[in-house]
C-alpha atoms as a PDB file:
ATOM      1  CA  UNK A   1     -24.495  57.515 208.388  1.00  0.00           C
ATOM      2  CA  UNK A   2     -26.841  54.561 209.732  1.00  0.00           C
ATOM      3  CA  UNK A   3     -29.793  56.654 208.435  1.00  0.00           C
ATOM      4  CA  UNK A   4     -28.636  56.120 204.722  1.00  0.00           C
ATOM      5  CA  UNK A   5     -26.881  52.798 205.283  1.00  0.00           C
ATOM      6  CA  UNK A   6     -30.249  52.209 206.150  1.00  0.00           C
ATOM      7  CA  UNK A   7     -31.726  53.098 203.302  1.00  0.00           C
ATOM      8  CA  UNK A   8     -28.846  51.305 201.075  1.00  0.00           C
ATOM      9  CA  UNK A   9     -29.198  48.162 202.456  1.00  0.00           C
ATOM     10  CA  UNK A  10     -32.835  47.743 202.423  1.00  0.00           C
ATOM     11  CA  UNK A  11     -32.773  48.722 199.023  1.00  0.00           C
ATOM     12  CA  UNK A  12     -30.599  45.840 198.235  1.00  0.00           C
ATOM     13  CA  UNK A  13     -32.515  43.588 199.639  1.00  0.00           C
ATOM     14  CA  UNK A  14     -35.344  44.971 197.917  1.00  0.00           C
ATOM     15  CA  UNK A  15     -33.998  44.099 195.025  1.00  0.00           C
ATOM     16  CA  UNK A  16     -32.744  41.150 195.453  1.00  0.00           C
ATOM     17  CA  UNK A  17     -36.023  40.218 196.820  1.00  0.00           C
ATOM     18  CA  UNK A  18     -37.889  41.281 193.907  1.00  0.00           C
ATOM     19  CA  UNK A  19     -35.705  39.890 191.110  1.00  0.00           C
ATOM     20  CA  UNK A  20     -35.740  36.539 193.349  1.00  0.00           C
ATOM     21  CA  UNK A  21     -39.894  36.659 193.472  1.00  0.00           C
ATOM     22  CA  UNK A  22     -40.088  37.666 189.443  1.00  0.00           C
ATOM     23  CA  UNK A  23     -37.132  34.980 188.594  1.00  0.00           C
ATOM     24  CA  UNK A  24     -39.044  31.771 191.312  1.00  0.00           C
ATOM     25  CA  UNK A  25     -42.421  32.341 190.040  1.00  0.00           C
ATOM     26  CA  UNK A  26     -42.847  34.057 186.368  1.00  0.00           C
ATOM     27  CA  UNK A  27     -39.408  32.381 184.663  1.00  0.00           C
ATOM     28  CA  UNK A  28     -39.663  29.140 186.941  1.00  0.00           C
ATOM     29  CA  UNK A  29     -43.063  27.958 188.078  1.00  0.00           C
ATOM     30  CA  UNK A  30     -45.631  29.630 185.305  1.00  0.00           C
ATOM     31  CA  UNK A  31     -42.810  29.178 182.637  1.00  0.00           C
ATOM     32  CA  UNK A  32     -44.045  32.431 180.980  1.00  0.00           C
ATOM     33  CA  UNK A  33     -40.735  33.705 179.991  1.00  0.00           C
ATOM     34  CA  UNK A  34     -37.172  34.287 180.384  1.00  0.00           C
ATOM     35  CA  UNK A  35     -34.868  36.898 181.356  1.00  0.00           C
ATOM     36  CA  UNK A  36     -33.814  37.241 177.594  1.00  0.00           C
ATOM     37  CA  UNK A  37     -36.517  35.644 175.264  1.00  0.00           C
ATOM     38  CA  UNK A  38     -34.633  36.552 171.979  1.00  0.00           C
ATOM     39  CA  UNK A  39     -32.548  34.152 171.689  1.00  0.00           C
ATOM     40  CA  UNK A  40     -33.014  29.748 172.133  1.00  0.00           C
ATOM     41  CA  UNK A  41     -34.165  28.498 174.991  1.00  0.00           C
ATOM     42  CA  UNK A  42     -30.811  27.221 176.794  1.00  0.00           C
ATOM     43  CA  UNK A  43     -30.324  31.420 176.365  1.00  0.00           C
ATOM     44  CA  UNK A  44     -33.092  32.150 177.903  1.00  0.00           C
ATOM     45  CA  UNK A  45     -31.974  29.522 180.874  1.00  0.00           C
ATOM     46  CA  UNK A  46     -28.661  30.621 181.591  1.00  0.00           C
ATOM     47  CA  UNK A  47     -30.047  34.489 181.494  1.00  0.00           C
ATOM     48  CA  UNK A  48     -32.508  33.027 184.116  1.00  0.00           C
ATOM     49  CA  UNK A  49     -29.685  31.864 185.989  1.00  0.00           C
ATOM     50  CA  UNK A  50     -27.311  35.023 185.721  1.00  0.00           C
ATOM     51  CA  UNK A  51     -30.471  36.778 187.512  1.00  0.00           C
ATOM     52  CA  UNK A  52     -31.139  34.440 189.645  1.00  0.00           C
ATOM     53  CA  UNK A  53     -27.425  34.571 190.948  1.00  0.00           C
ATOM     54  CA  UNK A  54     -27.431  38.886 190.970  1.00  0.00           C
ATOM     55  CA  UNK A  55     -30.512  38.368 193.134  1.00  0.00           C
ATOM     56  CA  UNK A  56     -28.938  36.635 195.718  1.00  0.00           C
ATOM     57  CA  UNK A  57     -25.857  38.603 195.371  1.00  0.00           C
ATOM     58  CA  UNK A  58     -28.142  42.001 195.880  1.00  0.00           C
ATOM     59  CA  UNK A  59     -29.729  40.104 199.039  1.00  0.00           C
ATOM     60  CA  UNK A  60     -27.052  38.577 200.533  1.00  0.00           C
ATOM     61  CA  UNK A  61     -25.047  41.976 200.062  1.00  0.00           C
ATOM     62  CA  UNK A  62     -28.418  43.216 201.533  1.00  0.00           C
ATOM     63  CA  UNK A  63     -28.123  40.813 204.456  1.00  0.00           C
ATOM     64  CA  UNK A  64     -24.704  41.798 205.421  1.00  0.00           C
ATOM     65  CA  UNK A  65     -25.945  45.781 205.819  1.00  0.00           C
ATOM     66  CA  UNK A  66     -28.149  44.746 208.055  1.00  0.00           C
ATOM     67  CA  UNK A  67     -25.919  42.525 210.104  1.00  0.00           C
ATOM     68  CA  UNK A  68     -23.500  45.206 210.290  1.00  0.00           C
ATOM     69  CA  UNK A  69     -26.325  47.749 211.256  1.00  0.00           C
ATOM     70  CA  UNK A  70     -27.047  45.304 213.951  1.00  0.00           C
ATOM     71  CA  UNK A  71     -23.996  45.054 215.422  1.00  0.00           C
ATOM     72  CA  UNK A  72     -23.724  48.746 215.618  1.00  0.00           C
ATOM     73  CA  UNK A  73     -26.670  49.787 217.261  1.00  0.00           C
ATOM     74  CA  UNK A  74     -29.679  48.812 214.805  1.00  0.00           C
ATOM     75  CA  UNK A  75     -30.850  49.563 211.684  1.00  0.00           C
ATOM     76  CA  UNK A  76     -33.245  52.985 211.552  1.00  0.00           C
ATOM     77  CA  UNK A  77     -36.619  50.349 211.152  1.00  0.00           C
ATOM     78  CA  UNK A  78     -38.713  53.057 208.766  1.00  0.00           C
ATOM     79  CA  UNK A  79     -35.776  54.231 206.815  1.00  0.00           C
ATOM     80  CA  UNK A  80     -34.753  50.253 206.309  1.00  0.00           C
ATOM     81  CA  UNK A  81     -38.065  49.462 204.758  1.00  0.00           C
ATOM     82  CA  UNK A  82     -38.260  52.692 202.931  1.00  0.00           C
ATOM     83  CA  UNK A  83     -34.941  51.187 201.274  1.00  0.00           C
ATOM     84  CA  UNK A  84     -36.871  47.436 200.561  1.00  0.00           C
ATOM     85  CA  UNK A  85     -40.110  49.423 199.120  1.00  0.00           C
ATOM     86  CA  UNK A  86     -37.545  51.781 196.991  1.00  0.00           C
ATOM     87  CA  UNK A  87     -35.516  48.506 195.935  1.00  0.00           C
ATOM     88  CA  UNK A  88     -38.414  46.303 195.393  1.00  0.00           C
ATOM     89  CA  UNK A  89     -40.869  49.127 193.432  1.00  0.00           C
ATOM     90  CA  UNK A  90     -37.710  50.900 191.493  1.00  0.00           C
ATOM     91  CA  UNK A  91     -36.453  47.105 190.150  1.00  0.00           C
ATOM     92  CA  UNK A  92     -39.996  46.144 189.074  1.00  0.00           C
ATOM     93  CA  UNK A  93     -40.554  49.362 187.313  1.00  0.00           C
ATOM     94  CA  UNK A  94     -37.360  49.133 185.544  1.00  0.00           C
ATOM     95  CA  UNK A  95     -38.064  45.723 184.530  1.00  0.00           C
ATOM     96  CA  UNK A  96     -41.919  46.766 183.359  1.00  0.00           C
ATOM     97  CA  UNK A  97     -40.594  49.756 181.682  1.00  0.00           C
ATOM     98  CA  UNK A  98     -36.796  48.777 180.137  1.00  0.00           C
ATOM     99  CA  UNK A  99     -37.016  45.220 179.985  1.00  0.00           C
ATOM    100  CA  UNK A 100     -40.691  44.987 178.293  1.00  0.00           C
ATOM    101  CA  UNK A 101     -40.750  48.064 176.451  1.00  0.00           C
ATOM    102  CA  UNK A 102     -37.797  49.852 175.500  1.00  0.00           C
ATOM    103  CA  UNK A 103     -35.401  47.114 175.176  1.00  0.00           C
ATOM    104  CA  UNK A 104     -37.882  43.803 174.701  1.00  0.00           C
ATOM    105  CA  UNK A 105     -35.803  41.618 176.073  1.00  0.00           C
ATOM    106  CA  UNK A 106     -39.111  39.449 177.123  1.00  0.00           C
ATOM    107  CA  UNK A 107     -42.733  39.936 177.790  1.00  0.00           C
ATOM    108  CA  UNK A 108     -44.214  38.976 181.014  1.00  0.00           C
ATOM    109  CA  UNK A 109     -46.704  36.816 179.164  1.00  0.00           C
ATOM    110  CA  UNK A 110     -46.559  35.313 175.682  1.00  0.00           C
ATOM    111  CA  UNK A 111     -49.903  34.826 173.433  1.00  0.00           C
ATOM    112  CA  UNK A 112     -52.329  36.937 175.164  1.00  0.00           C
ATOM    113  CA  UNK A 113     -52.833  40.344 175.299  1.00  0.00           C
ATOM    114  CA  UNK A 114     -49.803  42.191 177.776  1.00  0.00           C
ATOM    115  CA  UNK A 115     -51.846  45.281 178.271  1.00  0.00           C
ATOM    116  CA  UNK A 116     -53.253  43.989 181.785  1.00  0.00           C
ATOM    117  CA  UNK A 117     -50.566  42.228 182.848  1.00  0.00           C
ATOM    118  CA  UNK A 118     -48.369  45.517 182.188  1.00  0.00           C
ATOM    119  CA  UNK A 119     -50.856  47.917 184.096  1.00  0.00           C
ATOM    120  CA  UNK A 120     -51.005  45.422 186.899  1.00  0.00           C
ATOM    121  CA  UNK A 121     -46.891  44.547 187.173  1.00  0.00           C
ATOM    122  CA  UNK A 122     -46.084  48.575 187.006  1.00  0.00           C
ATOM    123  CA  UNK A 123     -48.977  49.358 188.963  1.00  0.00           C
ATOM    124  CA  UNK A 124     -47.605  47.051 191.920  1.00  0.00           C
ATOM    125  CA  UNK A 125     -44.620  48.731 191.171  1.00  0.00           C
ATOM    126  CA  UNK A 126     -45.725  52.454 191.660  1.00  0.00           C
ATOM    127  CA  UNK A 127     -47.434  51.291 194.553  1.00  0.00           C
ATOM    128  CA  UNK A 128     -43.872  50.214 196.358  1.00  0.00           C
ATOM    129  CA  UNK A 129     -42.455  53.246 195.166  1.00  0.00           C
ATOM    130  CA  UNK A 130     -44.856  55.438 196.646  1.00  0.00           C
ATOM    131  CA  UNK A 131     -44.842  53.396 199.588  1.00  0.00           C
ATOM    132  CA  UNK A 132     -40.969  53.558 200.480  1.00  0.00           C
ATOM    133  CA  UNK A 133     -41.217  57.405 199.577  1.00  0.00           C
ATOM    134  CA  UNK A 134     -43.390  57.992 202.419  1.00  0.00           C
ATOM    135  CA  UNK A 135     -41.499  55.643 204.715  1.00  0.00           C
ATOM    136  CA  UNK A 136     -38.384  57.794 203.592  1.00  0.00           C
ATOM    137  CA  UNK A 137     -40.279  61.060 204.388  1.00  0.00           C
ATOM    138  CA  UNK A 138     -41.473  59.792 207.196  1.00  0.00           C
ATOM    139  CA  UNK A 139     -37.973  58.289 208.400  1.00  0.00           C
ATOM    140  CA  UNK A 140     -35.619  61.620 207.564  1.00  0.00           C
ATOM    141  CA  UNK A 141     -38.557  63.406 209.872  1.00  0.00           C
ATOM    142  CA  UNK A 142     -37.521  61.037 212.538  1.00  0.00           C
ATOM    143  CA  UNK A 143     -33.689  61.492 212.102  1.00  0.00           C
ATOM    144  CA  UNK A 144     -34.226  65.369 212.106  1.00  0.00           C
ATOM    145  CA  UNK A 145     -33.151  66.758 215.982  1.00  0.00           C
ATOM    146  CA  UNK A 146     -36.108  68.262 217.795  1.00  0.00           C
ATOM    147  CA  UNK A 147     -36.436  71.881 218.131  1.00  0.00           C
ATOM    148  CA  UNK A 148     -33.583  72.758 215.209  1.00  0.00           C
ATOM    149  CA  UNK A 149     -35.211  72.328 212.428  1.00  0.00           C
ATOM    150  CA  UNK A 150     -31.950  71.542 210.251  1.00  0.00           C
ATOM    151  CA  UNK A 151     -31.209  67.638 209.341  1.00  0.00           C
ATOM    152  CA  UNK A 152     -28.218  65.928 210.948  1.00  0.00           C
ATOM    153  CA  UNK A 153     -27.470  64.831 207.165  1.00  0.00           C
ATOM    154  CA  UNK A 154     -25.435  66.316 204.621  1.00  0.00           C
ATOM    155  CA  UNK A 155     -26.694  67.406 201.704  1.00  0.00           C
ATOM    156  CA  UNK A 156     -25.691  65.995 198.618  1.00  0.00           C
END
């Protein structure tokens, strides 16, 4: 159970993290766009502000795994930041992929030409993904017990 509490609470914080990084510096400090960019621009601040608040909700929510993991015993370290890399890459690529794309809800830039700017953002993002995959493989290796061969996990 603290192997995929593990893994759920980093990938809260993950999230929370990266929605909090895109929201601070892309919507905030470059001003390139809002959440939702279809609309006026007091739409386009309160959607800044409804992410902004489910960031901190997914960190804080994030925060309290931990503590609790804490308390009993400790988080399992690689499994937790498999979770963060999972959270982080699989919010980014949603956002690249949903957000820009499919649904158009904003651009990360406006005026210029996206195509580097969208290689680079989802290219970041595969990066964390592959990154908390092989902290995940490397953590469910490390929660196997030696010598059995079987994992001490369900599976689903």
């Amino acid at each position: 159970m603290t192997y995929r509490r593990s893994v759920a609470g980093g990938a809260l914080l993950g999230i929370g993290l990266a929605a909090f990084v895109d929201e601070a510096v892309f919507h905030q400090l470059l001003h390139w766009h809002h959440f939702y960019d279809r609309s006026t621009p007091g739409a386009g601040l309160v959607s800044d502000g409804l992410l902004h608040a489910g960031s901190w909700l997914a960190t804080v929510a994030g925060l309290f795994v931990y503590a609790d993991l804490r308390r009993r015993g400790g988080p399992r370290r690689p499994a937790w930041w498999a979770g963060v890399c999972l959270g982080a890459g699989g919010f980014q690529l949603f956002d690249g992929v949903v957000d820009h794309k499919l649904l158009r809800v904003h651009q990360i830039r406006y005026g210029v030409d996206v195509t580097p700017y969208d290689w680079a953002w989802n290219a970041v993002a595969v990066l964390l993904l592959l990154t908390g995959l092989l902290l995940w493989r490397r953590a469910r290796r490390s929660a196997l017990p030696r010598g059995t061969g079987r994992h001490p996990l369900p599976r689903p």
